[in-house]
Structures are given as C-alpha cells and as structure tokens.
C-alpha atoms as a PDB file:
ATOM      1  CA  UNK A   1       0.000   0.000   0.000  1.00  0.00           C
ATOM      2  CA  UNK A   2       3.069   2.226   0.814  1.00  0.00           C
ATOM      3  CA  UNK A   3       4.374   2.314  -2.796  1.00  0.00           C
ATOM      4  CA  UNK A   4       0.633   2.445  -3.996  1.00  0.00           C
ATOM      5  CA  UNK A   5      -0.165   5.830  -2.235  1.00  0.00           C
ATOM      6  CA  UNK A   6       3.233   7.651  -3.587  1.00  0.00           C
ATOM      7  CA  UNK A   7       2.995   6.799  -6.798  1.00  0.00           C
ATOM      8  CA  UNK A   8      -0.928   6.142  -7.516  1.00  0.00           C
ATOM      9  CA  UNK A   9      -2.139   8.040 -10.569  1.00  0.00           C
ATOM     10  CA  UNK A  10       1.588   8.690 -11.716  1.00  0.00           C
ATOM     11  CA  UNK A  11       3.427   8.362 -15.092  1.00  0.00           C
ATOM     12  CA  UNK A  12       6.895   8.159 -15.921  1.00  0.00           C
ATOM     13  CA  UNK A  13       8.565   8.694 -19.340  1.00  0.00           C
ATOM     14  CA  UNK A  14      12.044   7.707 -19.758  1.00  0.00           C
ATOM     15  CA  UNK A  15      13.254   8.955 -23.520  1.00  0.00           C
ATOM     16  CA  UNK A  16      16.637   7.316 -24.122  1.00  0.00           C
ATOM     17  CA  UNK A  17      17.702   9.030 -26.906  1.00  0.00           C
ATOM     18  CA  UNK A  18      17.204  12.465 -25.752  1.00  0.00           C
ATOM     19  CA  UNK A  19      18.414  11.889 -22.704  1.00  0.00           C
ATOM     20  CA  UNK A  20      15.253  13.020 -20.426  1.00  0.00           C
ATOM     21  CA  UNK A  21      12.841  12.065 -17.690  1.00  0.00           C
ATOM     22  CA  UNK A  22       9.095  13.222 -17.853  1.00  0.00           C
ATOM     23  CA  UNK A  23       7.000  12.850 -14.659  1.00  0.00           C
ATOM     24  CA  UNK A  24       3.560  13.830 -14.532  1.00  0.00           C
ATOM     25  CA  UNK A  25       2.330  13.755 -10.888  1.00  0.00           C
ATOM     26  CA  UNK A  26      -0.758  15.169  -9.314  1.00  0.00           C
ATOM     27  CA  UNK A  27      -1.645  17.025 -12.407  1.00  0.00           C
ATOM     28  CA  UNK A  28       1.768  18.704 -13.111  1.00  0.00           C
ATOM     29  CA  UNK A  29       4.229  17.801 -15.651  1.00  0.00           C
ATOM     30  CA  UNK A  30       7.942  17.958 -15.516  1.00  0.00           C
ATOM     31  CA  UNK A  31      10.437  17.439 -17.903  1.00  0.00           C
ATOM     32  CA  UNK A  32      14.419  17.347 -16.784  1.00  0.00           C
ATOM     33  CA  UNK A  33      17.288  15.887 -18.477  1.00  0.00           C
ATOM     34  CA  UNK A  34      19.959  13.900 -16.694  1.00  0.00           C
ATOM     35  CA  UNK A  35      22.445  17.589 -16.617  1.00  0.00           C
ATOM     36  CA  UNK A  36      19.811  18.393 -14.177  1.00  0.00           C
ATOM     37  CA  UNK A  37      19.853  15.632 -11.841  1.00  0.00           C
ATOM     38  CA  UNK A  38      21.586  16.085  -8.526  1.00  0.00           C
ATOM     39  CA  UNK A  39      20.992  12.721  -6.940  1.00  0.00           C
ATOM     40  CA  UNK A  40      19.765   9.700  -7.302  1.00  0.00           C
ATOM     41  CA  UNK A  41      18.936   7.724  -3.790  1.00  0.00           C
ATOM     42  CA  UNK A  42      18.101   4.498  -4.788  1.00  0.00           C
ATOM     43  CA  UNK A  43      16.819   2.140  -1.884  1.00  0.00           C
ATOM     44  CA  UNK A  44      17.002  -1.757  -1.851  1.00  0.00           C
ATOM     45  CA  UNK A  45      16.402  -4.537   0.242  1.00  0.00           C
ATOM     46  CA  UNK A  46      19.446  -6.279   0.649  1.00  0.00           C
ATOM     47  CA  UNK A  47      19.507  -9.576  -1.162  1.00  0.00           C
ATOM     48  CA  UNK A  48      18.371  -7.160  -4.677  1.00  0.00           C
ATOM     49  CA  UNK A  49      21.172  -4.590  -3.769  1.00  0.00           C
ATOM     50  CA  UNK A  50      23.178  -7.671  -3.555  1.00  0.00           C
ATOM     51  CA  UNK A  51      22.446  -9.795  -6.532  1.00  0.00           C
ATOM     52  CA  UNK A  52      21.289 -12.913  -4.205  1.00  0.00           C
ATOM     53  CA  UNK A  53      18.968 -14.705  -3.693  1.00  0.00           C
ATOM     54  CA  UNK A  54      15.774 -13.114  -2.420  1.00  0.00           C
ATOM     55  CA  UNK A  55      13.871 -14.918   0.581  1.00  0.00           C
ATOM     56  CA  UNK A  56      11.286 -12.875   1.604  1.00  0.00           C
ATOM     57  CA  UNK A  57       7.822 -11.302  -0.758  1.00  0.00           C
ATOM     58  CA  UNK A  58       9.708  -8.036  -0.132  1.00  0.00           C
ATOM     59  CA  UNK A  59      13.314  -8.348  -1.335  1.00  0.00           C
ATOM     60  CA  UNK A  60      12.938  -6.837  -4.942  1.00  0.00           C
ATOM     61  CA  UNK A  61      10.512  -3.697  -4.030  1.00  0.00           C
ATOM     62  CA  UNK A  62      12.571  -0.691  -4.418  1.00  0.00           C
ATOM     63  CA  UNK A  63      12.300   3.002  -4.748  1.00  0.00           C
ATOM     64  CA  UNK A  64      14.491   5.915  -5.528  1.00  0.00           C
ATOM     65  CA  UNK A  65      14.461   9.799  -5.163  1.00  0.00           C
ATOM     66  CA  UNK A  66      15.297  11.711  -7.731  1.00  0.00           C
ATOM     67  CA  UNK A  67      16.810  14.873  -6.368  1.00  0.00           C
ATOM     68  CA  UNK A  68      16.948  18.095  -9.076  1.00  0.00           C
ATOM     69  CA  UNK A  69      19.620  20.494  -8.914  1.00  0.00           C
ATOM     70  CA  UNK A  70      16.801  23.357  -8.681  1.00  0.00           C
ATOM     71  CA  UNK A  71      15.609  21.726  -5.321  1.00  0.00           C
ATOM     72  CA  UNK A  72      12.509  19.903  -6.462  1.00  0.00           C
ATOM     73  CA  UNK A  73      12.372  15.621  -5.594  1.00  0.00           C
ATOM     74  CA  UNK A  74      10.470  12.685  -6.930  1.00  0.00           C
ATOM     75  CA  UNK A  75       9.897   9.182  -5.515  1.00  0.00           C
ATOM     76  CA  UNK A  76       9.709   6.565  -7.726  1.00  0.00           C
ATOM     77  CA  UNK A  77       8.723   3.111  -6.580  1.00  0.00           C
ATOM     78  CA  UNK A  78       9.713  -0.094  -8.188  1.00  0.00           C
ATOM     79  CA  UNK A  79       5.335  -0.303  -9.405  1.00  0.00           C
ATOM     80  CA  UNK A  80       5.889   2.715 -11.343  1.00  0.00           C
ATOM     81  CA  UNK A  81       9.339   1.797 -12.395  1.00  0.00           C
ATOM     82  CA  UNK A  82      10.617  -1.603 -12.079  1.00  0.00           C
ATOM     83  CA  UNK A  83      14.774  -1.041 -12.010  1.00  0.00           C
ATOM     84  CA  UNK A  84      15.830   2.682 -11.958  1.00  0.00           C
ATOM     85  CA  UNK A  85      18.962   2.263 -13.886  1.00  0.00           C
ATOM     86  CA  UNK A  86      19.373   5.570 -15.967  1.00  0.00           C
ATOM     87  CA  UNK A  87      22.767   6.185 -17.663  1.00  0.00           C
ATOM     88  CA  UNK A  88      24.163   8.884 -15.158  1.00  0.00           C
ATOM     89  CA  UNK A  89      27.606   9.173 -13.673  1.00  0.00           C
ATOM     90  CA  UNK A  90      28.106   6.536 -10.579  1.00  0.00           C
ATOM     91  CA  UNK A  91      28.829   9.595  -8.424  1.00  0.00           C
ATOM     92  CA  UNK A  92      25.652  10.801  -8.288  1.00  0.00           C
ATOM     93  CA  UNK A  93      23.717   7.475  -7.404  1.00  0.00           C
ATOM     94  CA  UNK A  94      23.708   6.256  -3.563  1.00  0.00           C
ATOM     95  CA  UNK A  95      22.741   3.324  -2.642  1.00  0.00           C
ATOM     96  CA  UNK A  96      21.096   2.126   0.642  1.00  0.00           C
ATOM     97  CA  UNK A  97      20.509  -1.124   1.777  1.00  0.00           C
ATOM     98  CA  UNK A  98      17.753  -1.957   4.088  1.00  0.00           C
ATOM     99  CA  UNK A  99      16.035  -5.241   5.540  1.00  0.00           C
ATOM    100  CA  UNK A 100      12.502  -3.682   4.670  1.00  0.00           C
ATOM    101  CA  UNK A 101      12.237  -0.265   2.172  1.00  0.00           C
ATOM    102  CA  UNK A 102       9.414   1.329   2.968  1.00  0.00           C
ATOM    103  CA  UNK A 103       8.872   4.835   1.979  1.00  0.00           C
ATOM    104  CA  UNK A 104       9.148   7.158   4.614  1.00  0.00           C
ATOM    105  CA  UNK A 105       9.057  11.079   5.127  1.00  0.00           C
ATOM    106  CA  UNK A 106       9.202  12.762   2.034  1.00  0.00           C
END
C-alpha cells in the first residue's frame, strides 16, 4: 500500500535518446534531463542490492528519489518503475541497503 499511495495516478517517461525524464504527478508535468539531476537515492532490500537470492515477498521492491539540482524531488517506486537504472555518472547514485524499504518522510 506504501508504494501504492506515492505513486498512484503517476506516469513516468524515460526517452533514451534524448536523454530526459518526464513525470507527470498530481496534475503537473515535468520534464528534466539527466544535466539536471543532482541525486539519485536508490533504496534496496538487501539480497536485490546484492544480486542474491531473495527470501522474503519483499526483497525486490525498491524506490528511488530523484533529487533536481533546482531543489525539487520525486519518488519513484519499483510499481511505477521496475529497475531505476538511468545512464548517469556513478557519483551521483547512492545506494542504501535496508532489511525492509518502505517509503518514509518525504
């Protein structure tokens, strides 16, 4: 239900070629291209950060925020985006493991 609620209503539009991300949320579009991300937190249960084997129903949710140089931030769960693997530079992805990831806060 977590994932549900942040992302319900949502679409995401990845355009490879042009190198952008469109997100229309609650009624607003935006449109950014990967110059104008900041960060990328990306959020895994262990055993999918990991590449093992994955014991519990859990293991391969997964969200990330996507943090805009200009201050604005998007969460993106695994149901609206299965693997966020977008062709940025390593040093602006973190990764954090956790035994459950639930959205929380933001």
């Amino acid at each position: 239900m977590n994932y549900y609620v942040k992302n319900k209503g949502d679409v995401f539009y990845y355009d490879p070629s042009g190198q952008r991300i469109t997100i229309y949320h609650k009624g607003e579009s935006v449109s950014f291209s990967f110059d104008d991300i900041q960060l990328i937190k990306r959020f895994k249960s262990y055993p999918l950060a990991e590449n093992r084997m994955q014991w519990f129903p859990w293991d391969n949710y997964n969200y990330s925020i996507i943090r805009l140089k200009n201050g604005k931030k998007f969460i993106i769960t695994s149901l609206l985006v299965p693997n966020m693997d977008v062709p940025i530079a390593s040093g602006r992805i973190r990764l954090e493991k956790r035994f459950y990831p639930i959205v929380q806060g933001t």
